[in-house]
Each structure stands twice: as structure tokens, then as C-alpha cells.
PDB file of N, CA and C in Angstrom:
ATOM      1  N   UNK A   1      32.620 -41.961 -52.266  1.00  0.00           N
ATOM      2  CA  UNK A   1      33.123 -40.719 -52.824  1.00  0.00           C
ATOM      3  C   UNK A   1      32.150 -39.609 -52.451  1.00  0.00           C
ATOM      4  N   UNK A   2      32.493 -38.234 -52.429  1.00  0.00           N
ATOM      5  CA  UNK A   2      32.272 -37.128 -51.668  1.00  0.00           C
ATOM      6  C   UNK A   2      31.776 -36.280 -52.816  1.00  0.00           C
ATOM      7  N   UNK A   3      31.110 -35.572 -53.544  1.00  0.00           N
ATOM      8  CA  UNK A   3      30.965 -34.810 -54.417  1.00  0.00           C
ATOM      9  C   UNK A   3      30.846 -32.924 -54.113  1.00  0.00           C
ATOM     10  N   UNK A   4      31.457 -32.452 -54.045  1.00  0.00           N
ATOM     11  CA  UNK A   4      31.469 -31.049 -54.086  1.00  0.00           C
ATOM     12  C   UNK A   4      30.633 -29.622 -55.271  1.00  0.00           C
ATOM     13  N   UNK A   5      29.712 -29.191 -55.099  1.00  0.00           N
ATOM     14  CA  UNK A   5      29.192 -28.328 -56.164  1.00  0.00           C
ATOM     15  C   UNK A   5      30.804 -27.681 -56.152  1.00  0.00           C
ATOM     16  N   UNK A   6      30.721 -27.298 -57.474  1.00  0.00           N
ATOM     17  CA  UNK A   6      31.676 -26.564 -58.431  1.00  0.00           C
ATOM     18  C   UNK A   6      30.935 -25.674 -59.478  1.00  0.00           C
ATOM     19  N   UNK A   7      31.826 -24.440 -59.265  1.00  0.00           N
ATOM     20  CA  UNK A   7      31.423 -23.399 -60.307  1.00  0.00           C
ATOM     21  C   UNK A   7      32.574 -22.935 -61.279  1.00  0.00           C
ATOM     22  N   UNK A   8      33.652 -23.375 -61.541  1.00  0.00           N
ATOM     23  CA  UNK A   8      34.718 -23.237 -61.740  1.00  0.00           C
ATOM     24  C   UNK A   8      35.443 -24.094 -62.947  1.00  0.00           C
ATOM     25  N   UNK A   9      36.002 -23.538 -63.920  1.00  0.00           N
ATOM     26  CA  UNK A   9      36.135 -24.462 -65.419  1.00  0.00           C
ATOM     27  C   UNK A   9      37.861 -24.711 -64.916  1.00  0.00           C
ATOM     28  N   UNK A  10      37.922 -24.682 -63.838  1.00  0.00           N
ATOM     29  CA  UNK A  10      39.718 -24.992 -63.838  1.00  0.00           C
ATOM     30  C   UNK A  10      40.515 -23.963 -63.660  1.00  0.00           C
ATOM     31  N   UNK A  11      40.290 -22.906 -63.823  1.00  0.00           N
ATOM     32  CA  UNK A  11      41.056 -21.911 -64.465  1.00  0.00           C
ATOM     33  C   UNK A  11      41.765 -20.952 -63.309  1.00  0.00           C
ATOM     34  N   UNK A  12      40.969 -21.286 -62.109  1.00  0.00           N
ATOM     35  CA  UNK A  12      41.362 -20.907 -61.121  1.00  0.00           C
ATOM     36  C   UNK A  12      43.018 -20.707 -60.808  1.00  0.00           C
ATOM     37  N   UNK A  13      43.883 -21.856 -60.947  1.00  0.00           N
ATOM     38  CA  UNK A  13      45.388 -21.602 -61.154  1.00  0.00           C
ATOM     39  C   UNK A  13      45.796 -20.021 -61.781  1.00  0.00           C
ATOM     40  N   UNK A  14      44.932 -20.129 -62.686  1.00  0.00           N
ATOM     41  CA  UNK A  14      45.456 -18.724 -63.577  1.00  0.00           C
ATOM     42  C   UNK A  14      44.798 -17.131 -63.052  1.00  0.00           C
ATOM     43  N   UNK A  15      44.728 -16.822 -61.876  1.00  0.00           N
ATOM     44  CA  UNK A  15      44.555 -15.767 -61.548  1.00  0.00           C
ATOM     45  C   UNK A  15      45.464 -14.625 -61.307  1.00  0.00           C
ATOM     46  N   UNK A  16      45.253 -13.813 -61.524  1.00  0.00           N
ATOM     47  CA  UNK A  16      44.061 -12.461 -62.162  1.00  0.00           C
ATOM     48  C   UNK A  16      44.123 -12.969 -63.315  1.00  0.00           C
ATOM     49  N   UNK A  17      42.598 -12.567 -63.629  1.00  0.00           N
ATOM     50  CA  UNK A  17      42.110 -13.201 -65.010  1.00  0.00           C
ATOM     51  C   UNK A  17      41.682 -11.815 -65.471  1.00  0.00           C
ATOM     52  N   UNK A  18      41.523 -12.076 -66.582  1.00  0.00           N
ATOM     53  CA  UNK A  18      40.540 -10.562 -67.673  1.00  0.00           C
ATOM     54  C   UNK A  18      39.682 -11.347 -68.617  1.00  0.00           C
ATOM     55  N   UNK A  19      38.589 -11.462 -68.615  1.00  0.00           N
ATOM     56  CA  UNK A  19      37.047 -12.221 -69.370  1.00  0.00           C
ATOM     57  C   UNK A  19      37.088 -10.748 -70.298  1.00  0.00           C
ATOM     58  N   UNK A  20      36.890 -10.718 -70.839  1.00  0.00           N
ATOM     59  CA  UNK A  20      35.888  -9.635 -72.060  1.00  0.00           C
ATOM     60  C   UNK A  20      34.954 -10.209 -73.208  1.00  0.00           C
ATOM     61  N   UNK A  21      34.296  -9.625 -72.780  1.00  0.00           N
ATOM     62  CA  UNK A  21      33.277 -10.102 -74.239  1.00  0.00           C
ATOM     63  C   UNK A  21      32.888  -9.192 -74.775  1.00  0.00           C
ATOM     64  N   UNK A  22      33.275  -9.143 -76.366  1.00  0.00           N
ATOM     65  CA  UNK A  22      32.764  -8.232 -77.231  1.00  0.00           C
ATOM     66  C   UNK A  22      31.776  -8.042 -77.436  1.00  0.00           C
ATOM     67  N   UNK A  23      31.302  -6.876 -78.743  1.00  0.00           N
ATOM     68  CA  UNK A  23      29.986  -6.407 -78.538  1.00  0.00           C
ATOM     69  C   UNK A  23      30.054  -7.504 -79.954  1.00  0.00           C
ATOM     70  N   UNK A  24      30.659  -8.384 -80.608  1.00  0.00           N
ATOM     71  CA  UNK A  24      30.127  -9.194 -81.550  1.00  0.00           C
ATOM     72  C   UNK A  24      29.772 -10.728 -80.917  1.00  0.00           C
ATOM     73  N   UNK A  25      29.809 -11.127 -79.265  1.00  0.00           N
ATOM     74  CA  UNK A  25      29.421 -11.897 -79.005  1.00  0.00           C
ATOM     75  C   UNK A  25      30.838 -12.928 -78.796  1.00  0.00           C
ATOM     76  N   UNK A  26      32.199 -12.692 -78.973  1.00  0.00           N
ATOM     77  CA  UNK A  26      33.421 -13.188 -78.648  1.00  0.00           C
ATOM     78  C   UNK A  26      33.799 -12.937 -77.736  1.00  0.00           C
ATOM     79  N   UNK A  27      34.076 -14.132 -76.656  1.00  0.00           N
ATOM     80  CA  UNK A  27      34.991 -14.213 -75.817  1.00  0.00           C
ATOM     81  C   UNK A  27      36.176 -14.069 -75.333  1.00  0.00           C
ATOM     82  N   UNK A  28      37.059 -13.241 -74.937  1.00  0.00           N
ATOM     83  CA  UNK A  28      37.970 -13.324 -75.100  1.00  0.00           C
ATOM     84  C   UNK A  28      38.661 -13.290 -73.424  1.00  0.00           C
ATOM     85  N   UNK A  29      39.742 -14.188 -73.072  1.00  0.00           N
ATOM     86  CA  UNK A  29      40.216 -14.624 -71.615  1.00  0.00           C
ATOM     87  C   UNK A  29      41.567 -14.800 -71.400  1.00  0.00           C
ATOM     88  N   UNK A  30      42.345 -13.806 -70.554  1.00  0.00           N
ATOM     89  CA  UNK A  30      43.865 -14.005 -70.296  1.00  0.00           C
ATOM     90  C   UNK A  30      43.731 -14.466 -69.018  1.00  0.00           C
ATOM     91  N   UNK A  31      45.115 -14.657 -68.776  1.00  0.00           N
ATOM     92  CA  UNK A  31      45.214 -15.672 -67.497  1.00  0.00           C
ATOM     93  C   UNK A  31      46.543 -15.243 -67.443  1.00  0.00           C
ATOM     94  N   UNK A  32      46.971 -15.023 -65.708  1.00  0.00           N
ATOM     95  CA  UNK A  32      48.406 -14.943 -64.999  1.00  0.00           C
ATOM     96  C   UNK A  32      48.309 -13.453 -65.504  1.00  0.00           C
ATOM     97  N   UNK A  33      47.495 -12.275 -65.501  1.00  0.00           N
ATOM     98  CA  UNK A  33      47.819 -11.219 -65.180  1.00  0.00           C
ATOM     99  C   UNK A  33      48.032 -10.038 -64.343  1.00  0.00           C
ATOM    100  N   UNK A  34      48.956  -9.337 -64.609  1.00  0.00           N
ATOM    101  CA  UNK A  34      49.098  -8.526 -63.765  1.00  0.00           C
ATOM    102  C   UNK A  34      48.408  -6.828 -63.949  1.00  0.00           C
ATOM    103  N   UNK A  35      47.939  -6.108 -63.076  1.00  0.00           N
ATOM    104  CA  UNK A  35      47.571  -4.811 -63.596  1.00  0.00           C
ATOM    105  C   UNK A  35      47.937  -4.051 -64.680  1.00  0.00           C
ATOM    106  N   UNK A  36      49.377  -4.093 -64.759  1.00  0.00           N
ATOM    107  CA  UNK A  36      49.944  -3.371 -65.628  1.00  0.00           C
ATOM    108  C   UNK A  36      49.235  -3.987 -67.078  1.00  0.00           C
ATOM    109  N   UNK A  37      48.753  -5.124 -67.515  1.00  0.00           N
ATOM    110  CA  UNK A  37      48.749  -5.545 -68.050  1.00  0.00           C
ATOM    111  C   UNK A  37      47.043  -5.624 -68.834  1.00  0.00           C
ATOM    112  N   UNK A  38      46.626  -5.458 -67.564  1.00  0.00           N
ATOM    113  CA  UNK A  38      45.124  -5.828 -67.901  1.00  0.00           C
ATOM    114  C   UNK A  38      44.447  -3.995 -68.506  1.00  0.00           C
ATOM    115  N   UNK A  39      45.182  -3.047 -67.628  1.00  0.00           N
ATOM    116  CA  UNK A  39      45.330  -1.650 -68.318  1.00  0.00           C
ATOM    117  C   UNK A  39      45.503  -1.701 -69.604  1.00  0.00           C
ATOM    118  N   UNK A  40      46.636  -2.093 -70.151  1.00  0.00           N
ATOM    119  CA  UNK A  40      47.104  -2.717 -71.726  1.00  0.00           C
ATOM    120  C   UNK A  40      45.975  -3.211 -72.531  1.00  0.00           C
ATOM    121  N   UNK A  41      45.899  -4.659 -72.306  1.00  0.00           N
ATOM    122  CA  UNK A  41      44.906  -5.165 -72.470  1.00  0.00           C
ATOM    123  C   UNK A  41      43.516  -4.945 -72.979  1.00  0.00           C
ATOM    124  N   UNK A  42      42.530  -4.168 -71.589  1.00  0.00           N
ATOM    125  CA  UNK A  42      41.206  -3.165 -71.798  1.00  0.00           C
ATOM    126  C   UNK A  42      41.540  -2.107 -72.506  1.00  0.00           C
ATOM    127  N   UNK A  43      42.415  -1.448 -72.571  1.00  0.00           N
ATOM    128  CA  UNK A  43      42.948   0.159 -73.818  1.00  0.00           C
ATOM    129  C   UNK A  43      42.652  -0.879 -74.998  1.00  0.00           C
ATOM    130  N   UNK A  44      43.378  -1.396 -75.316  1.00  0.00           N
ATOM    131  CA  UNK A  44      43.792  -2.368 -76.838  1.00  0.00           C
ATOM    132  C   UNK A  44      42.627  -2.348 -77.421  1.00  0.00           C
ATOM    133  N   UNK A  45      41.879  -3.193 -76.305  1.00  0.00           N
ATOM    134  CA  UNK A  45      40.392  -4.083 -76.603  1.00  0.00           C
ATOM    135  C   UNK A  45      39.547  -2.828 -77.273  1.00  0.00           C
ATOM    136  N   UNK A  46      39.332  -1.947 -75.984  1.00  0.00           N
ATOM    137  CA  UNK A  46      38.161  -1.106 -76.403  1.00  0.00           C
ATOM    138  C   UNK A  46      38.269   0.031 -77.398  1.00  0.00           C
ATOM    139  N   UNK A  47      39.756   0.398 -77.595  1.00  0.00           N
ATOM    140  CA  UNK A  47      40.369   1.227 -78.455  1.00  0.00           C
ATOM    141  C   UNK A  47      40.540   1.043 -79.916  1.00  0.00           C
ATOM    142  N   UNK A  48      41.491  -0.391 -80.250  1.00  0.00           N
ATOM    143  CA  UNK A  48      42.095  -0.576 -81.333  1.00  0.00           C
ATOM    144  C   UNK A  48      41.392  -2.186 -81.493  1.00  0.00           C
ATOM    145  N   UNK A  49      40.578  -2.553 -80.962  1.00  0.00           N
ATOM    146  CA  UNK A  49      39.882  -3.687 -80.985  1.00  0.00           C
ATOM    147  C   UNK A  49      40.595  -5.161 -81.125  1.00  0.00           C
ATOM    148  N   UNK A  50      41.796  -4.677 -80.338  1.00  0.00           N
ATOM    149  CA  UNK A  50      43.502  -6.022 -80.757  1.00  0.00           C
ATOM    150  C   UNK A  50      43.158  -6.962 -79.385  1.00  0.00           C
ATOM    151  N   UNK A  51      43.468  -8.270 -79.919  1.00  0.00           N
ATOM    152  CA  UNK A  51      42.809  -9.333 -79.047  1.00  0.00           C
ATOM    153  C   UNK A  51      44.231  -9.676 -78.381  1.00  0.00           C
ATOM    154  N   UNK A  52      45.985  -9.222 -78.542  1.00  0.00           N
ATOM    155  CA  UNK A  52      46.688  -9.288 -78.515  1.00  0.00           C
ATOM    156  C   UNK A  52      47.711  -7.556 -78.215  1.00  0.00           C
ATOM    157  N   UNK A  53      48.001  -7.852 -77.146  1.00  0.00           N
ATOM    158  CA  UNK A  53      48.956  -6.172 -76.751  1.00  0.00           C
ATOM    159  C   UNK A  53      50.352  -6.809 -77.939  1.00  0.00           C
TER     160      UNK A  53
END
């Protein structure tokens, strides 16, 4: 067997991604987005602090 370095938790399938991490130390990660969305998304976050559009 062949072993490959990996940097990658899987998640790769799900691209465009949006990572944010709050300023309380929470993670927060969408997957399968599109621009329109990640606009949405970063407004929400940094605005109205909604982990959910």
C-alpha cells in the first residue's frame, strides 16, 4: 500500500465552501455554495450574527 500526505477532512466534494470563525471562538462551515449565497451568508454573520440566512 501507497500512502499519500493529506491535508484535507473530506470535505473537498463540497466546494465553494465558507469557514468563518467567530470572534467567540465558533466555527462555523457551509458547503455547496454559491456566491450569491456566501454574500448572504458573510452580511448575516457579521451583521445580525445569524448562523442561518
Amino acid at each position: 500500500m501507497q500512502m499519500f500526505p493529506w491535508s484535507g477532512y473530506g470535505t473537498d466534494v463540497m466546494e465553494p465552501q465558507v469557514d468563518i470563525l467567530m470572534p467567540d471562538g465558533v466555527r462555523v462551515f457551509y458547503g455547496n455554495v454559491e456566491p450569491s449565497e456566501a454574500q448572504e451568508i458573510v452580511l448575516n454573520m457579521s451583521t445580525k450574527g445569524k448562523t442561518s440566512p
